[in-house]
Protein backbone atom coordinates (compact mmCIF):
# COMPACT_ATOMS: atom_id res chain seq x y z
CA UNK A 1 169.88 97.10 63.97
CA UNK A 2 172.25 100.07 64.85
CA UNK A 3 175.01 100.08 62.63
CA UNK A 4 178.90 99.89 64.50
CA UNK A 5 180.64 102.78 64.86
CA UNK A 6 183.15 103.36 62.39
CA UNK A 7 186.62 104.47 63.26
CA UNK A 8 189.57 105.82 61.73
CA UNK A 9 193.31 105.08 62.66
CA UNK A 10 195.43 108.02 60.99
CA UNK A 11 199.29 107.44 62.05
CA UNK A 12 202.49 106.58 59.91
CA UNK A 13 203.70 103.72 62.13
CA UNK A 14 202.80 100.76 61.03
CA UNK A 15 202.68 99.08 64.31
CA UNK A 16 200.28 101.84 66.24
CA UNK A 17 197.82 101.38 63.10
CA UNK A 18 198.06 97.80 63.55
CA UNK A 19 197.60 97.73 67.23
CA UNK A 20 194.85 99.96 67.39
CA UNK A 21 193.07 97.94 64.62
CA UNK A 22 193.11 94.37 66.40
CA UNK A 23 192.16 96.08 70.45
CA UNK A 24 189.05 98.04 68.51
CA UNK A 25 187.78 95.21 66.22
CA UNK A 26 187.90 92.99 69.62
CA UNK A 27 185.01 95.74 70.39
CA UNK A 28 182.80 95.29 67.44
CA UNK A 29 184.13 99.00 65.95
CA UNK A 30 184.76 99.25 62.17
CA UNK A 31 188.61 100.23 62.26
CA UNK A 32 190.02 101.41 59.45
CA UNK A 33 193.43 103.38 58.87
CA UNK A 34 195.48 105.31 57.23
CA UNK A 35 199.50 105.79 56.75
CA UNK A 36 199.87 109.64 56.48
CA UNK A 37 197.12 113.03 56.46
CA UNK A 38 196.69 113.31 53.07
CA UNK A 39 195.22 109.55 53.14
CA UNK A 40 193.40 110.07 56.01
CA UNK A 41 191.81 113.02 54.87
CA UNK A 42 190.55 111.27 51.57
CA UNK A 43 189.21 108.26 53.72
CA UNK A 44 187.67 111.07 56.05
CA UNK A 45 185.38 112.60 52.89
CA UNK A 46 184.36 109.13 51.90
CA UNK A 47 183.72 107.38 55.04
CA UNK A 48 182.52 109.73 57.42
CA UNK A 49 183.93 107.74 60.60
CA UNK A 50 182.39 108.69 63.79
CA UNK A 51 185.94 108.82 65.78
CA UNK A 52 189.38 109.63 64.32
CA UNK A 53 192.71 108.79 66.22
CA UNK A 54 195.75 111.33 64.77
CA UNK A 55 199.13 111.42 65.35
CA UNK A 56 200.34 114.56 65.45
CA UNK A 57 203.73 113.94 63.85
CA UNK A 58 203.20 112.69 60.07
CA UNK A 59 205.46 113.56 57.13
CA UNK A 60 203.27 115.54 54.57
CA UNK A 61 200.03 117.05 56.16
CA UNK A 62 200.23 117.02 60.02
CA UNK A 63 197.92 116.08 62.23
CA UNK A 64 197.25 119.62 63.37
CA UNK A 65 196.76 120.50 59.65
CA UNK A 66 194.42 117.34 59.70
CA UNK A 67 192.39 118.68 62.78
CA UNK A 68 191.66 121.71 61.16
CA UNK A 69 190.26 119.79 57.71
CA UNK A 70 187.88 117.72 59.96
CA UNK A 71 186.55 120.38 61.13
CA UNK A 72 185.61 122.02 57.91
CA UNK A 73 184.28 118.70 57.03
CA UNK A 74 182.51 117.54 60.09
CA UNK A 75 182.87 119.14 63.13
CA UNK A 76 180.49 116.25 64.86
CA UNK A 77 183.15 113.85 63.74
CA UNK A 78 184.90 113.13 67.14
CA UNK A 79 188.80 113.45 66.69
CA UNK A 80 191.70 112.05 69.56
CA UNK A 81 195.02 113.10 69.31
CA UNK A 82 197.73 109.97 69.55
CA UNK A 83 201.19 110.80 69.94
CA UNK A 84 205.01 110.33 71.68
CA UNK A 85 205.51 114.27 71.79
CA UNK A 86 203.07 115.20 74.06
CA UNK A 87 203.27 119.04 75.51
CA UNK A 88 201.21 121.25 77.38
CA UNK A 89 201.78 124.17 74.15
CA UNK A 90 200.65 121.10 71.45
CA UNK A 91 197.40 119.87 73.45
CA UNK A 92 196.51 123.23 74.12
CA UNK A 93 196.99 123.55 70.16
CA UNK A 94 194.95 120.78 69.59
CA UNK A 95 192.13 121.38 71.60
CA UNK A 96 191.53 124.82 70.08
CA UNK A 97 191.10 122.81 66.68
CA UNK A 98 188.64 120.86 67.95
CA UNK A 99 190.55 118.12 69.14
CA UNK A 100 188.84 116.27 71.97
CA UNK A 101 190.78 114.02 73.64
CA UNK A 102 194.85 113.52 74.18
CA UNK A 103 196.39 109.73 74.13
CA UNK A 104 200.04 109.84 75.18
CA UNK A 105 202.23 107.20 73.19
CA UNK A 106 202.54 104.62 74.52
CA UNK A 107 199.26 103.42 75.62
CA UNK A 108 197.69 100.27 76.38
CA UNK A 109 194.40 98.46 74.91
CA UNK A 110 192.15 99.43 78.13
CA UNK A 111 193.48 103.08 77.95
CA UNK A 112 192.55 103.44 74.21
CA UNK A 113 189.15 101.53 75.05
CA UNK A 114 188.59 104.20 77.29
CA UNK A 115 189.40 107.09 75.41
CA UNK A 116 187.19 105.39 72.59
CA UNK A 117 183.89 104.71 74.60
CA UNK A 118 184.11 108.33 76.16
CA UNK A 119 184.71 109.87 72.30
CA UNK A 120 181.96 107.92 71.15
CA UNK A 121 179.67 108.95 74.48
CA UNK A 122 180.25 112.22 73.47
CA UNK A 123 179.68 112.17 69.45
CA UNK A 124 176.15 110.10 70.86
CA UNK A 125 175.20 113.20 72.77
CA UNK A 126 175.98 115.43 70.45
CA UNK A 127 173.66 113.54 68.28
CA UNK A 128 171.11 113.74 70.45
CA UNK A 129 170.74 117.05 70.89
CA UNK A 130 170.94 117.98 67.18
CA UNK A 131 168.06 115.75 67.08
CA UNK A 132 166.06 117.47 69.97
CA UNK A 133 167.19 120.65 68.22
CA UNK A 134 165.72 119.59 65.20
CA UNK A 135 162.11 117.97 66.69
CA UNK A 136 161.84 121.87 68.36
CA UNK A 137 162.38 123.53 65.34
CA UNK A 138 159.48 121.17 63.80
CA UNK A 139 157.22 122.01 66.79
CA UNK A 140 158.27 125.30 66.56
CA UNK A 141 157.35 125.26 62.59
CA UNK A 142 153.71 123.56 63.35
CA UNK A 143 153.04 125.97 66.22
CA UNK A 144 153.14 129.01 63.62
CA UNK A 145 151.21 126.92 61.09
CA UNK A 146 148.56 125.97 63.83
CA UNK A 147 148.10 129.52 65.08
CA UNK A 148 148.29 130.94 62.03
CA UNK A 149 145.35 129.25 60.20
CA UNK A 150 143.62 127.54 63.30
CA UNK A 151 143.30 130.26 65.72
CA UNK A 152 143.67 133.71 64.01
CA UNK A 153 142.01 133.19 61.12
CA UNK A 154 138.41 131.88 63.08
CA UNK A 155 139.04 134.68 65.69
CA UNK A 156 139.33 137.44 62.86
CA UNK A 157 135.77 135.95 61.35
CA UNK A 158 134.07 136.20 65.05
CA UNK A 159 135.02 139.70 65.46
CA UNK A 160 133.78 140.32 61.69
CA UNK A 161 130.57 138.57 62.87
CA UNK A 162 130.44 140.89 66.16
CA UNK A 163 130.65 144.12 63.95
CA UNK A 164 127.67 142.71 61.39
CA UNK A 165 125.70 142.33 64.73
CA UNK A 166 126.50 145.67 66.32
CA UNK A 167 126.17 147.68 63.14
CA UNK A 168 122.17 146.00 62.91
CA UNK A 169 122.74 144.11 59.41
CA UNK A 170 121.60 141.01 61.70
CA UNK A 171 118.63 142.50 63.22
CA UNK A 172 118.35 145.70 65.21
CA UNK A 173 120.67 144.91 69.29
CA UNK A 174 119.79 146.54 72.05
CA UNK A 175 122.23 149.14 73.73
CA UNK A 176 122.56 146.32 76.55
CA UNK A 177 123.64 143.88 73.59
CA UNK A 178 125.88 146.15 71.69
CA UNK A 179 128.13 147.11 75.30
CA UNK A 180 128.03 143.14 75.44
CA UNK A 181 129.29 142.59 71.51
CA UNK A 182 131.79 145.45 72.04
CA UNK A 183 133.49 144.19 75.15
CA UNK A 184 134.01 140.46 73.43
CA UNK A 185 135.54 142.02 70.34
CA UNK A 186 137.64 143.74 72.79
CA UNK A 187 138.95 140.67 74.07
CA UNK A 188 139.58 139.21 71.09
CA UNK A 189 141.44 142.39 69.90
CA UNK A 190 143.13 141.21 72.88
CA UNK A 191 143.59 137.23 71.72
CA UNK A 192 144.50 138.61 68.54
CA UNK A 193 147.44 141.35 69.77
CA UNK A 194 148.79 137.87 71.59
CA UNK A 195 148.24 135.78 68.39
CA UNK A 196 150.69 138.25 66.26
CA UNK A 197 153.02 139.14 69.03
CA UNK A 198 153.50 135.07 69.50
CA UNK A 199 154.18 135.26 65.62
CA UNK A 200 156.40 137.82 65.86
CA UNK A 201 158.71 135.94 68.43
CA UNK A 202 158.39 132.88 66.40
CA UNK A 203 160.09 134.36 63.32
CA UNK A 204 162.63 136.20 65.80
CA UNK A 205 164.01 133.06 66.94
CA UNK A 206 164.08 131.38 63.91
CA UNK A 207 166.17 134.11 62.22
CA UNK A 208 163.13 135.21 60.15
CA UNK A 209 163.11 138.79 61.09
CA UNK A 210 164.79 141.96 59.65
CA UNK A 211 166.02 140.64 56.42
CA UNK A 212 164.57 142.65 53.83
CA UNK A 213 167.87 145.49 54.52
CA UNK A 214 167.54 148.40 52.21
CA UNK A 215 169.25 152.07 52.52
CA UNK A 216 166.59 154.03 54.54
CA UNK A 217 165.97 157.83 56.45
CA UNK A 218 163.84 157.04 59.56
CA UNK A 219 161.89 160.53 59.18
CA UNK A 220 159.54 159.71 56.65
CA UNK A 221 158.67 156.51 59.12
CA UNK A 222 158.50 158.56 62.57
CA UNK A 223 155.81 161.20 61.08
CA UNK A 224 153.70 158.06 59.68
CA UNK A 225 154.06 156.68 62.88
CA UNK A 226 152.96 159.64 65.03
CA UNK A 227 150.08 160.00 62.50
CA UNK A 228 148.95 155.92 62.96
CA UNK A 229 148.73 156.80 66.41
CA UNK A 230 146.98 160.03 66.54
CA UNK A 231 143.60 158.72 67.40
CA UNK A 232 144.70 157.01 70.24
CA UNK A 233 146.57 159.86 72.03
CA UNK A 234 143.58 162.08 71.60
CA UNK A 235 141.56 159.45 73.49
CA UNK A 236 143.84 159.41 76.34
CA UNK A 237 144.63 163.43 75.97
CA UNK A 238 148.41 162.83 74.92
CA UNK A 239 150.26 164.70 72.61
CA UNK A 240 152.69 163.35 70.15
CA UNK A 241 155.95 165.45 68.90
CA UNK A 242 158.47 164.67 66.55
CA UNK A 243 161.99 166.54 66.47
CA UNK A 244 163.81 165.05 63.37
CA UNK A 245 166.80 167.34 63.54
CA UNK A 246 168.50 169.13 60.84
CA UNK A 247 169.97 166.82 58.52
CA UNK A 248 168.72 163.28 57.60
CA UNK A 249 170.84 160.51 58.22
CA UNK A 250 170.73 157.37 56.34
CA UNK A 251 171.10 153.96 57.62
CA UNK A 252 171.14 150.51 56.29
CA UNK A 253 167.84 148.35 57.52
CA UNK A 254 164.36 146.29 57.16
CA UNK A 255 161.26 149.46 56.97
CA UNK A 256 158.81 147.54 58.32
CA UNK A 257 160.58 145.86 61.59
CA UNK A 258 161.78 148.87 62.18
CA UNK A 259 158.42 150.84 62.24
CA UNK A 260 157.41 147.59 64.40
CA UNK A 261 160.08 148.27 67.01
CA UNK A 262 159.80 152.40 67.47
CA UNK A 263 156.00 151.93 66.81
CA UNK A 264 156.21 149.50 70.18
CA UNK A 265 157.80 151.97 71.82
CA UNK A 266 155.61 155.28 71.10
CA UNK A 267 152.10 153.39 71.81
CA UNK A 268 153.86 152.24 74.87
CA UNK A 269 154.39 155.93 75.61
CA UNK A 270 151.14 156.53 74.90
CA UNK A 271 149.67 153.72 77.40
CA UNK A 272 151.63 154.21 80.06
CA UNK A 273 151.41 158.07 79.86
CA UNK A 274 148.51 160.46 82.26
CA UNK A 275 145.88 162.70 80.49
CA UNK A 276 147.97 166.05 79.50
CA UNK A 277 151.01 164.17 79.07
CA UNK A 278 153.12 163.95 75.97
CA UNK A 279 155.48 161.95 74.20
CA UNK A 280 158.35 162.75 72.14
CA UNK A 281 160.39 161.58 69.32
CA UNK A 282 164.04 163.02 68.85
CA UNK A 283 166.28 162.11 66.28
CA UNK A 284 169.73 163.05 66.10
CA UNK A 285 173.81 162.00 65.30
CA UNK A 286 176.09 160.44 67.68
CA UNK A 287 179.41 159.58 66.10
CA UNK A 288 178.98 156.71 63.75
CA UNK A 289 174.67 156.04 65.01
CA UNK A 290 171.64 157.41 64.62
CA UNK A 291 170.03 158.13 67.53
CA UNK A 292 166.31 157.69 68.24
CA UNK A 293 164.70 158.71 71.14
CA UNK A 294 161.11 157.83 72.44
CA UNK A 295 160.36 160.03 75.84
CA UNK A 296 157.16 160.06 77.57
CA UNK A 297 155.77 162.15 80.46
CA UNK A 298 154.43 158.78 81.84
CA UNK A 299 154.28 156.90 84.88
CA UNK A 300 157.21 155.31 84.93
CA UNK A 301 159.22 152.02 85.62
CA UNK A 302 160.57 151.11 89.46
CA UNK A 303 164.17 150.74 89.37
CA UNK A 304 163.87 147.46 90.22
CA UNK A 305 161.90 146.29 87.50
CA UNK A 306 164.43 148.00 84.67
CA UNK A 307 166.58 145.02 84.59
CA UNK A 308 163.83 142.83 83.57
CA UNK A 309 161.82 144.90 81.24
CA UNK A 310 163.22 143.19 77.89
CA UNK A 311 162.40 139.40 79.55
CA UNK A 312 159.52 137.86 77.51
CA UNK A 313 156.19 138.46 79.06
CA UNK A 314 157.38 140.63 81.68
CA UNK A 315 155.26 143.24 82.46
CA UNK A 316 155.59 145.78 85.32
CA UNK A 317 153.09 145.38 87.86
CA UNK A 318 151.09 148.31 89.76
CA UNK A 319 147.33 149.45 90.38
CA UNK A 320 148.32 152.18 87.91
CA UNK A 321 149.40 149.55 84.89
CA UNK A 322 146.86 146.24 85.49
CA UNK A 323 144.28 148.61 83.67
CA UNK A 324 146.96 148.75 80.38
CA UNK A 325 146.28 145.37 77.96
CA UNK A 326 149.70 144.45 76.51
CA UNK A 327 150.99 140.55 75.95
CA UNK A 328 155.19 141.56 77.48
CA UNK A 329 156.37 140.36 74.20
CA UNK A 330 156.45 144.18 72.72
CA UNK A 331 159.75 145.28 74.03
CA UNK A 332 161.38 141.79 74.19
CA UNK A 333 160.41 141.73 70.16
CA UNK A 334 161.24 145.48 69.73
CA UNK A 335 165.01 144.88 71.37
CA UNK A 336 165.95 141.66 69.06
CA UNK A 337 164.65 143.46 66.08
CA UNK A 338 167.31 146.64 66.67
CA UNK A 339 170.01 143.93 67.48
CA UNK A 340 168.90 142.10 64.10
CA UNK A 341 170.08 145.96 63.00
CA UNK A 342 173.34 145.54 64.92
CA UNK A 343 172.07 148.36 67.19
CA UNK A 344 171.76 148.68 70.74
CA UNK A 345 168.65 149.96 72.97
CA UNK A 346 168.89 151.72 76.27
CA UNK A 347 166.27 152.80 79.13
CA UNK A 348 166.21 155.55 81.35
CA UNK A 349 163.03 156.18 83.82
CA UNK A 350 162.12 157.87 87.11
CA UNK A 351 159.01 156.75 89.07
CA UNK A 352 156.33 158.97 88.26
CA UNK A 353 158.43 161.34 85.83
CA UNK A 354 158.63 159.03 82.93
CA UNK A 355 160.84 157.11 80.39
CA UNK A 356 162.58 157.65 77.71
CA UNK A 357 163.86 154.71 74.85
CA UNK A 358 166.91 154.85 73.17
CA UNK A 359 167.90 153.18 69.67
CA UNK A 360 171.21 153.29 68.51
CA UNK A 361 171.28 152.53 64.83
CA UNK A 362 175.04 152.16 63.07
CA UNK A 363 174.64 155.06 60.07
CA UNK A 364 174.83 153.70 56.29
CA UNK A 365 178.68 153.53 54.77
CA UNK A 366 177.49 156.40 51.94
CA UNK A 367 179.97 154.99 49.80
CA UNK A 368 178.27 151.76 49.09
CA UNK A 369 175.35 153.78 47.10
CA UNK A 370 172.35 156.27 47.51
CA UNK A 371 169.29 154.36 47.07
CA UNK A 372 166.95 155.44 49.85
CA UNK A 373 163.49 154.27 51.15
């Protein structure tokens, strides 16, 4: 059986303590009280009541003093202001500390019922969703685990199995067989890109992502990018150019999310780019960021479809793109990873004259050190 609620009576007159007391046990509610703030506040640490009342005038510690406690103890703990004094100035006061409801002395049992049931309504709710906020996190936690080990890990052994069979260690496959073998580990190259970028998301939203900061030049990273991804221009006739400027600049951040994010962003050039095109990296200062810029001599993106770009699974639709695999968690994931960085990212692009990415990273304070990836 559900326990009552429990409720706290914090005022130094005797008879408001009293009054409140006998109307609430009527109710079933645990009342207790308390003469002044500083005994209140003590009672609040060791009782954990679901509603206090407060008076806002109390020798020693003041009500608005109180207000503030409770909510360094418990802000879920559901506090109404009681008092003879009331102003526009002190409830406005009040509700900025958290303060949820305002009782104007004097009151009668029904109006303090009232005040009560809603407070209580309120604190349930709250309740509630912390639960439903915890049972997604859970899902949220299971759905890694189950894609994870249940559905990558059997995918990465079929396309293992695939390459045994089309490499004739299972018995010699026709050319018929091997197109056959090589368009179903295509598709689970496919399963797998969504499988990771899923992943990636996951840990995004659960805070997981850019936390191993260290101080870092970008350079190094852009040249071992462009050199990842050489193959794959050549087989779509794109060239790849990197203009680090003069002078490295240092900034504060996680190496690998950050190859993740610009890596994104240069394949995309690379996908969404013709045969003779190229694709450029620039790096340069701007005041207090580091600028990175990823331009391609690509297709394009419709001005209409720029404001949604950075939605999850958005992807822009055209005869010229439904050829292009992707999952529309890439930019989404690249975006949240340079705002886990504090930076920005910005995107210019013509129709048919291509796009170009920029990253604004905030540039390391050089006083705090010199260690450098």
């Amino acid at each position: 059986m559900n326990e009552p609620p429990k409720i706290l009576v914090v005022d130094d007159e005797e008879a408001i303590r009293d009054s409140c007391r006998q109307a609430l046990a009527k109710d079933g509610y645990v009342v207790d009280t308390a003469e002044n703030g500083q005994s209140g506040l003590q009672k609040i640490k060791e009782s954990q009541p679901d509603l206090v009342l407060i008076d806002l005038k109390m020798p020693g510690m003041s009500g608005m003093e109180l207000l503030e406690a409770i909510g360094q103890i418990d802000p879920t703990i559901v506090s109404v202001v009681i008092t003879g004094y009331a102003t526009i100035e002190s409830a406005v006061e009040a509700m900025k500390r958290n303060a949820y409801d305002f009782l104007p002395k004097p009151f009668t049992p029904d109006q303090l019922r009232i005040v009560i049931e809603r407070g209580l309504e309120r604190r349930r709710l709250a309740a509630e969703t912390e639960r439903l906020r915890r049972e997604k996190e859970m899902m949220r936690e299971n759905f890694v685990t189950l894609v994870t080990h249940q559905l990558r890990s059997p995918l990465t052994s079929v396309k293992q199995y695939f390459g045994v069979i089309r490499e004739g260690f299972a018995g010699e496959a026709t050319d018929e067989q091997k197109e056959m073998i090589e368009k179903a580990a295509g598709k689970i190259d496919r399963l797998l890109e969504l499988i990771n970028d899923w992943l990636d998301m996951s840990r995004v939203e659960a805070g997981k992502i850019a936390e191993n900061f260290e101080r870092v030049s970008l350079t190094p990273m852009l040249s071992e990018i462009l050199e990842e991804l050489k193959p794959q221009a050549e087989a779509r006739k794109v060239s790849l150019e990197l203009h680090p400027g003069d002078n490295p600049i240092v900034i504060d951040g996680d190496p690998k999310c950050l190859k993740e994010a610009i890596l994104n962003l240069v394949n995309n050039g690379i996908n969404y780019n013709r045969a003779g095109g190229s694709v450029t990296i620039d790096q340069k200062s701007q005041d207090n960021d580091l600028v990175v810029e990823v331009s391609d001599t690509g297709i394009g993106i419709p001005q209409e479809d720029l404001p949604f770009i950075f939605d999850e699974f958005f992807r822009v639709k055209s005869r010229e793109t439904q050829h292009i695999p992707g999952t529309g968690l890439g930019l989404p994931i690249a975006k949240k990873i340079i705002e886990a960085h504090k930076g920005r990212m910005k995107v210019a692009s013509e129709l048919g004259r291509g796009t170009t990415f920029s990253i604004l990273l905030p540039k390391a304070n050089q006083s705090e050190g010199s260690n450098m990836t």
